[in-house]
Each structure stands twice: as C-alpha cells, then as structure tokens.
C-alpha atoms as a PDB file:
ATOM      1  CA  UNK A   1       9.408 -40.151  51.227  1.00  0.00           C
ATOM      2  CA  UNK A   2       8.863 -39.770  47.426  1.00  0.00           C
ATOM      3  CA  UNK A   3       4.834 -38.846  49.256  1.00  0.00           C
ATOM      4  CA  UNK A   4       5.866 -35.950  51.177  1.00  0.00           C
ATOM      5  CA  UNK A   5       8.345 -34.373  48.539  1.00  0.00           C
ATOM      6  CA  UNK A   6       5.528 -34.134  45.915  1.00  0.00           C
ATOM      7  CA  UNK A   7       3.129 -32.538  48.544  1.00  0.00           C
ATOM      8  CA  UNK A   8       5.647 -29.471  48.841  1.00  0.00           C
ATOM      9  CA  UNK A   9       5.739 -28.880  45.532  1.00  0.00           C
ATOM     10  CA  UNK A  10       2.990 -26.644  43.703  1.00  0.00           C
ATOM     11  CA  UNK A  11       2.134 -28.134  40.491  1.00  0.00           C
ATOM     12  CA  UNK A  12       0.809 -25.996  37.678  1.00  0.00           C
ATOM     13  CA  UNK A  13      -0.970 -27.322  34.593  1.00  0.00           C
ATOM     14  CA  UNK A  14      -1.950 -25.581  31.957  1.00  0.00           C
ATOM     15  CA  UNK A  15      -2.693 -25.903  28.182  1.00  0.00           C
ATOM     16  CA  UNK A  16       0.613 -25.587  25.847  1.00  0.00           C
ATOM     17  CA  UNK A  17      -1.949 -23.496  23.385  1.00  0.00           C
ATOM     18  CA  UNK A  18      -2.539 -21.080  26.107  1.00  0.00           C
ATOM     19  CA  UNK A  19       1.011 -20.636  26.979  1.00  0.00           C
ATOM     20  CA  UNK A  20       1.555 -19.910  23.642  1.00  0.00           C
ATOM     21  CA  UNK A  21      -0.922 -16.989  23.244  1.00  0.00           C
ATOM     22  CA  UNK A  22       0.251 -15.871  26.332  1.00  0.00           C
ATOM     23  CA  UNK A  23       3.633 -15.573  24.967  1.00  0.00           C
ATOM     24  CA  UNK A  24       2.337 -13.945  21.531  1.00  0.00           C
ATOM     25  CA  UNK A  25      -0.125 -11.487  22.832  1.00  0.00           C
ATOM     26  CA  UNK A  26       2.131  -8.618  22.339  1.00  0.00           C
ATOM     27  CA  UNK A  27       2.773  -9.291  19.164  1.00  0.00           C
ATOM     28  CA  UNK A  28      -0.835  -9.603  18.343  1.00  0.00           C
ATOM     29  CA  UNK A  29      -1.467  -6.127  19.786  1.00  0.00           C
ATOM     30  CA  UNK A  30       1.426  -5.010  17.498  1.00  0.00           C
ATOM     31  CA  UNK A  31       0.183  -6.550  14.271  1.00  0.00           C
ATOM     32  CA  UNK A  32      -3.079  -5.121  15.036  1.00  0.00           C
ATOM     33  CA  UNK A  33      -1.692  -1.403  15.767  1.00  0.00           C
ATOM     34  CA  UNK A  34       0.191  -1.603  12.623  1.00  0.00           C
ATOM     35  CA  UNK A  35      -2.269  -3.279  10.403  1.00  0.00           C
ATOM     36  CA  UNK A  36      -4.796  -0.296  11.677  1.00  0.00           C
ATOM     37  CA  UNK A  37      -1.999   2.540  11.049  1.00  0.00           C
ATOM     38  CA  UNK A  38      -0.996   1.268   7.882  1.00  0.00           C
ATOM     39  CA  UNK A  39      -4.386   1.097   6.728  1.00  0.00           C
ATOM     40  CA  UNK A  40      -4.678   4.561   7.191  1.00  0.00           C
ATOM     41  CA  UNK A  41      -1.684   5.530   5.892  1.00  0.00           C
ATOM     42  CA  UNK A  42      -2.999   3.960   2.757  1.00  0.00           C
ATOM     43  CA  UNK A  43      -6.005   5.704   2.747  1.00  0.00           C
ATOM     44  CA  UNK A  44      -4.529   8.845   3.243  1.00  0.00           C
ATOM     45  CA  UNK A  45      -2.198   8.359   0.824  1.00  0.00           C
ATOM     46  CA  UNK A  46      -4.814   7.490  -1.806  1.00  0.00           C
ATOM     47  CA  UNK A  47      -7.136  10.674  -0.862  1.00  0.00           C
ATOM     48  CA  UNK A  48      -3.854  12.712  -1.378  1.00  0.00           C
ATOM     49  CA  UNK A  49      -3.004  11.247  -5.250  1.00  0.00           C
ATOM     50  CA  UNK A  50      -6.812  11.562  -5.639  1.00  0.00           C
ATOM     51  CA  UNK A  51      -6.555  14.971  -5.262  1.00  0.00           C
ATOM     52  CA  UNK A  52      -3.294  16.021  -6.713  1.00  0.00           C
ATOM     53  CA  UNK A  53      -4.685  13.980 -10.010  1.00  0.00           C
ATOM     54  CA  UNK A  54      -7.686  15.869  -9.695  1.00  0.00           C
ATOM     55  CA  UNK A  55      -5.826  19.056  -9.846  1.00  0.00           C
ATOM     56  CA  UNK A  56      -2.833  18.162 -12.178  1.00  0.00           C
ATOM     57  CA  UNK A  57      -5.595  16.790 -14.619  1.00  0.00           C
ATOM     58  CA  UNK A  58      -7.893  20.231 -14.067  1.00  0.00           C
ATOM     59  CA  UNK A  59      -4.883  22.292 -14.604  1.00  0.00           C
ATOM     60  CA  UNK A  60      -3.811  20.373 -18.329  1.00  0.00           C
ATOM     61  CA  UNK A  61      -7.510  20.423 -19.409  1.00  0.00           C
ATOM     62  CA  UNK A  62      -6.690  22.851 -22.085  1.00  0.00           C
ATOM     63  CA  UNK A  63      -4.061  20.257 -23.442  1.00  0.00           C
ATOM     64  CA  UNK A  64      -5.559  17.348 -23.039  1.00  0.00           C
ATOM     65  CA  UNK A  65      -8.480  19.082 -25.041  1.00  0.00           C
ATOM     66  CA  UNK A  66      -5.876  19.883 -27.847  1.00  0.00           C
ATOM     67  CA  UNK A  67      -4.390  16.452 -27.720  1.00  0.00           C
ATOM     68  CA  UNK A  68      -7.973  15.260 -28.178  1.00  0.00           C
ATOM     69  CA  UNK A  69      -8.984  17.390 -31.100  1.00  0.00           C
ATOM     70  CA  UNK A  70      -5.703  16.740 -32.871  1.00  0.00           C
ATOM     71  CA  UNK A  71      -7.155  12.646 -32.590  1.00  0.00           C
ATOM     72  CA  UNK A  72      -5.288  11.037 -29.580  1.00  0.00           C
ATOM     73  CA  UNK A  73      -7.366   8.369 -28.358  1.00  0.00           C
ATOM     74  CA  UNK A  74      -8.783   8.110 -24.554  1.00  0.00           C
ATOM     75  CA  UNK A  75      -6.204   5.852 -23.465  1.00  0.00           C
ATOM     76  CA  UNK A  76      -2.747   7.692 -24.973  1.00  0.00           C
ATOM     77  CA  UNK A  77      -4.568  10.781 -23.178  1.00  0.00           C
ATOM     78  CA  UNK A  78      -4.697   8.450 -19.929  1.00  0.00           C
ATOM     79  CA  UNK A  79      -0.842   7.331 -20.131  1.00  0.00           C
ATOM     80  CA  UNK A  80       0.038  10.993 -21.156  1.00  0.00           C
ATOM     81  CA  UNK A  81      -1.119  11.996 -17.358  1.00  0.00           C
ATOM     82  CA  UNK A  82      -0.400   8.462 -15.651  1.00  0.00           C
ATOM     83  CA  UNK A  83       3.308   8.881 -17.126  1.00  0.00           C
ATOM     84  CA  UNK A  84       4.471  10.972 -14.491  1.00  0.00           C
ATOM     85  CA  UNK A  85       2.592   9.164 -11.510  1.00  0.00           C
ATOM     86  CA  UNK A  86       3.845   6.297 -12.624  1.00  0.00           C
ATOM     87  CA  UNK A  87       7.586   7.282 -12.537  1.00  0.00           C
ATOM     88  CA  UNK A  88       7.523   8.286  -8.725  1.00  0.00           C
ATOM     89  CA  UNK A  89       5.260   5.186  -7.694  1.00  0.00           C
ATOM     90  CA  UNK A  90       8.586   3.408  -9.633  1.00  0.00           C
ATOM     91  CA  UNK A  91      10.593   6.175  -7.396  1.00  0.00           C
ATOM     92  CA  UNK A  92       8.674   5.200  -4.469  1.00  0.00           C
ATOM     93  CA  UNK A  93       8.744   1.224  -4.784  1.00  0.00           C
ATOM     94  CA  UNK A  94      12.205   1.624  -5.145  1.00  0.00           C
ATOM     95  CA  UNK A  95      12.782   3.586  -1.918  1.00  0.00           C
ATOM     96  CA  UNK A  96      10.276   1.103   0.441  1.00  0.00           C
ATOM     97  CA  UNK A  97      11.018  -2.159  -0.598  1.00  0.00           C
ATOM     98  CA  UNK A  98      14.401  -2.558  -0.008  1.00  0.00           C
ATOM     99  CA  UNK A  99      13.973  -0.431   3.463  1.00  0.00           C
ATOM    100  CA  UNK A 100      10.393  -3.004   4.618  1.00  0.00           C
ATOM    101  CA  UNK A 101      13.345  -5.310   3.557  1.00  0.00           C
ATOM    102  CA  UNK A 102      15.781  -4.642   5.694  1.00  0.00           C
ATOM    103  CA  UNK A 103      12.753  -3.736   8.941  1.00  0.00           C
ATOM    104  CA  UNK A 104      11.278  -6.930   8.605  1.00  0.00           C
ATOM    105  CA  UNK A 105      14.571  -8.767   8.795  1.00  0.00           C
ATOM    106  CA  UNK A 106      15.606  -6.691  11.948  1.00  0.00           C
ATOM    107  CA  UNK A 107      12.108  -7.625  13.787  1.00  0.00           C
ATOM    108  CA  UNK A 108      12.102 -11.811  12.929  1.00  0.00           C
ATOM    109  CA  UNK A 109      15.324 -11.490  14.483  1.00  0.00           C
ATOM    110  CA  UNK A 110      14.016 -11.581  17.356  1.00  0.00           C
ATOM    111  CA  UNK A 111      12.267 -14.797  17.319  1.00  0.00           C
ATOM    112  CA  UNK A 112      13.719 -18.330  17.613  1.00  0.00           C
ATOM    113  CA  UNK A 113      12.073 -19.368  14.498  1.00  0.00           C
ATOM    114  CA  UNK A 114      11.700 -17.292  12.053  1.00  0.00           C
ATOM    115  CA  UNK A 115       9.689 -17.509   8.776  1.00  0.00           C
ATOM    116  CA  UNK A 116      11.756 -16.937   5.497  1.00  0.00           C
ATOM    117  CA  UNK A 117      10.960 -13.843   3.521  1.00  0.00           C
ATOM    118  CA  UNK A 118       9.124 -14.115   0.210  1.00  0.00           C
ATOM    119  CA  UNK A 119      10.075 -12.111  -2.554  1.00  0.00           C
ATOM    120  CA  UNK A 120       6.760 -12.618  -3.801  1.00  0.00           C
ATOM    121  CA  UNK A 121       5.059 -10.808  -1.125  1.00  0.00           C
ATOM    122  CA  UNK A 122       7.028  -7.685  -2.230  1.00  0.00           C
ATOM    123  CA  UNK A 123       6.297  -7.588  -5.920  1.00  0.00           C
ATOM    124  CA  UNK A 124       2.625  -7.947  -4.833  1.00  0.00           C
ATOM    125  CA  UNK A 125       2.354  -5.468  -2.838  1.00  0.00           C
ATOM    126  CA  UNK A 126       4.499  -3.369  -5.701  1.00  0.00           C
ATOM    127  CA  UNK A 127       2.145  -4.514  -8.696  1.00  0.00           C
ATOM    128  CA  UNK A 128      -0.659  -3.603  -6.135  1.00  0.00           C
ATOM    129  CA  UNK A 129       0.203  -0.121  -5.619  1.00  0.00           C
ATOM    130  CA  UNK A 130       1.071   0.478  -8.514  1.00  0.00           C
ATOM    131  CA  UNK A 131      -2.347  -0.655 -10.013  1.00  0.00           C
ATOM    132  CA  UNK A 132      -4.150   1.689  -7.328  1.00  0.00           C
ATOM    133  CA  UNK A 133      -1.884   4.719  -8.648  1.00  0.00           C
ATOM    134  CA  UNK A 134      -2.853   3.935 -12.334  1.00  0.00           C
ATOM    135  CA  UNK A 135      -6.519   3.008 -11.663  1.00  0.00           C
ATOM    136  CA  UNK A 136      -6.875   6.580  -9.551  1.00  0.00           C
ATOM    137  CA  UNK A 137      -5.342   8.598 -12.376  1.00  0.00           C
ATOM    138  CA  UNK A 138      -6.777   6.809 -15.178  1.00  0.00           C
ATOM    139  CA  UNK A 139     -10.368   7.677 -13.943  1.00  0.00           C
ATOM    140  CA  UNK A 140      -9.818  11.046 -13.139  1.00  0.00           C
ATOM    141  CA  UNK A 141      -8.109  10.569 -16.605  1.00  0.00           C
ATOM    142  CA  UNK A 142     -11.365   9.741 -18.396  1.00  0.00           C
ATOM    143  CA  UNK A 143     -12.929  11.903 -16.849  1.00  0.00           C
ATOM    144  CA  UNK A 144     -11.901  15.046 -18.102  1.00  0.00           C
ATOM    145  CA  UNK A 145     -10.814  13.275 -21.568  1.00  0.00           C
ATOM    146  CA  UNK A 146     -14.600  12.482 -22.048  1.00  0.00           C
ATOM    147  CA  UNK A 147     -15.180  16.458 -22.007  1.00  0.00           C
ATOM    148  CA  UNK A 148     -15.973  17.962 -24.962  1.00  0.00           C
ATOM    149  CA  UNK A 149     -12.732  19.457 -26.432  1.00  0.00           C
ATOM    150  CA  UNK A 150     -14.641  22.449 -27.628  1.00  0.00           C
ATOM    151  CA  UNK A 151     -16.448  23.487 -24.555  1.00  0.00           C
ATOM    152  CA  UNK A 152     -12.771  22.827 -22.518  1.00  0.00           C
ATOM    153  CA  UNK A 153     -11.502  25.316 -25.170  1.00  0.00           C
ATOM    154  CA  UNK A 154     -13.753  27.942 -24.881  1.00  0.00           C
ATOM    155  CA  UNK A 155     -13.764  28.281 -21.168  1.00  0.00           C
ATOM    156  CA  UNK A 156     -10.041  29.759 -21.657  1.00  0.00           C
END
C-alpha cells in the first residue's frame, strides 16, 4: 500500500541554494539597477559641482587675486571658496540621510529577516561626500590661487 501511494506522488528535489537564488533574483536585478543608477547619479552630480566650481572660482578670480596679494595663504584661499560648498553638502546630508533612513527601513520590511541598520554606514557615506565636494573645489581652488595675482589683475 505504502508502494503504490509513493508512485502517485511526483517528487521534486532540488538544491536549498538554488531555491534560494531563485527566490532572490529580483532583488538582485534591483540592487543591480540601482547600484548602476546611483552610480550615475553620482557622476553626474560630480560633473555638475565640477563645473559650477569652475565657474564660481572663474568669476571671484579678481578676489581671490586680491586676497592673495594682500598675503592669504593657498589654503585660507581654498576654504574661502569651499565655505559655501561645504554649507549645502551640510544642507544636503541633512536632507538625504534621514529620508535613505526612513526608504531603507520601508524596503527590509518586507523581508522576514531583516539586517539591522548601521549608523556607521551613513556617516561614511556623509564623510565621503563630503570629502569629494572639498577635494573638487579645493583643486579647482589651487588652481586659479596658483595664478599670478598680477596677471589675474590686469586682465580686468
């Protein structure tokens, strides 16, 4: 008897592991969308402050020529410009972290067991942006404070 009841039934094997990917897949495809978008967000992003340093700095030449003759060293020229960048990445920081917060919460949610956020994780990806920001303006910030202050002056 016990014979002819496992002959009706259909017995599937397969490996736990593969079950498992099979389950995840979509969120691989997901992490790998975002990770592809946010990468060039990022770059986007940095072209953008590239530029609007570029300009900003162009456009306070004639200052930062002054500020130079009248003895302020490379890097007080440097913070001078990276002042105001610096204030809306702190703007900025402010705004994303709390809302990646709150999206990341929403999406583990979802999942039985769920990994614990790390505040860490935030304040290095703060610190990290933040240090692109300064890096970007500082060398555009060199840049024009290696000019000489006299030729800068002239031009105008």
């Amino acid at each position: 008897m016990l014979q002819q009841r496992l002959n009706r039934m259909d017995i599937h094997t397969s490996w736990l592991g593969a079950d498992f990917s099979a389950m995840y897949q979509n969120q691989e495809r997901q992490r790998t969308i975002i990770i592809l978008f946010a990468g060039f967000a990022i770059l986007l992003a940095c072209i953008g402050l590239f530029g609007l340093a570029a300009f900003s700095a162009e456009q306070r030449s004639k200052e930062i020529a002054m500020r130079k003759v009248l003895g302020a060293s490379r890097m007080q020229i440097v913070n001078t410009l990276a002042r105001e960048y610096m204030v809306l990445m702190a703007i900025s920081v402010l705004i994303a972290v709390p809302g990646t917060y709150f999206v990341v919460e929403w999406w583990l949610s979802g999942f039985n067991v769920r990994a614990s956020q790390n505040a860490g994780l935030y304040l290095t990806a703060a610190a990290l942006t933040v240090a692109i920001c300064w890096l970007t303006v500082a060398g555009i910030s060199m840049r024009v404070a290696s000019r000489k202050p006299g030729l800068v002056l002239r031009q105008f």
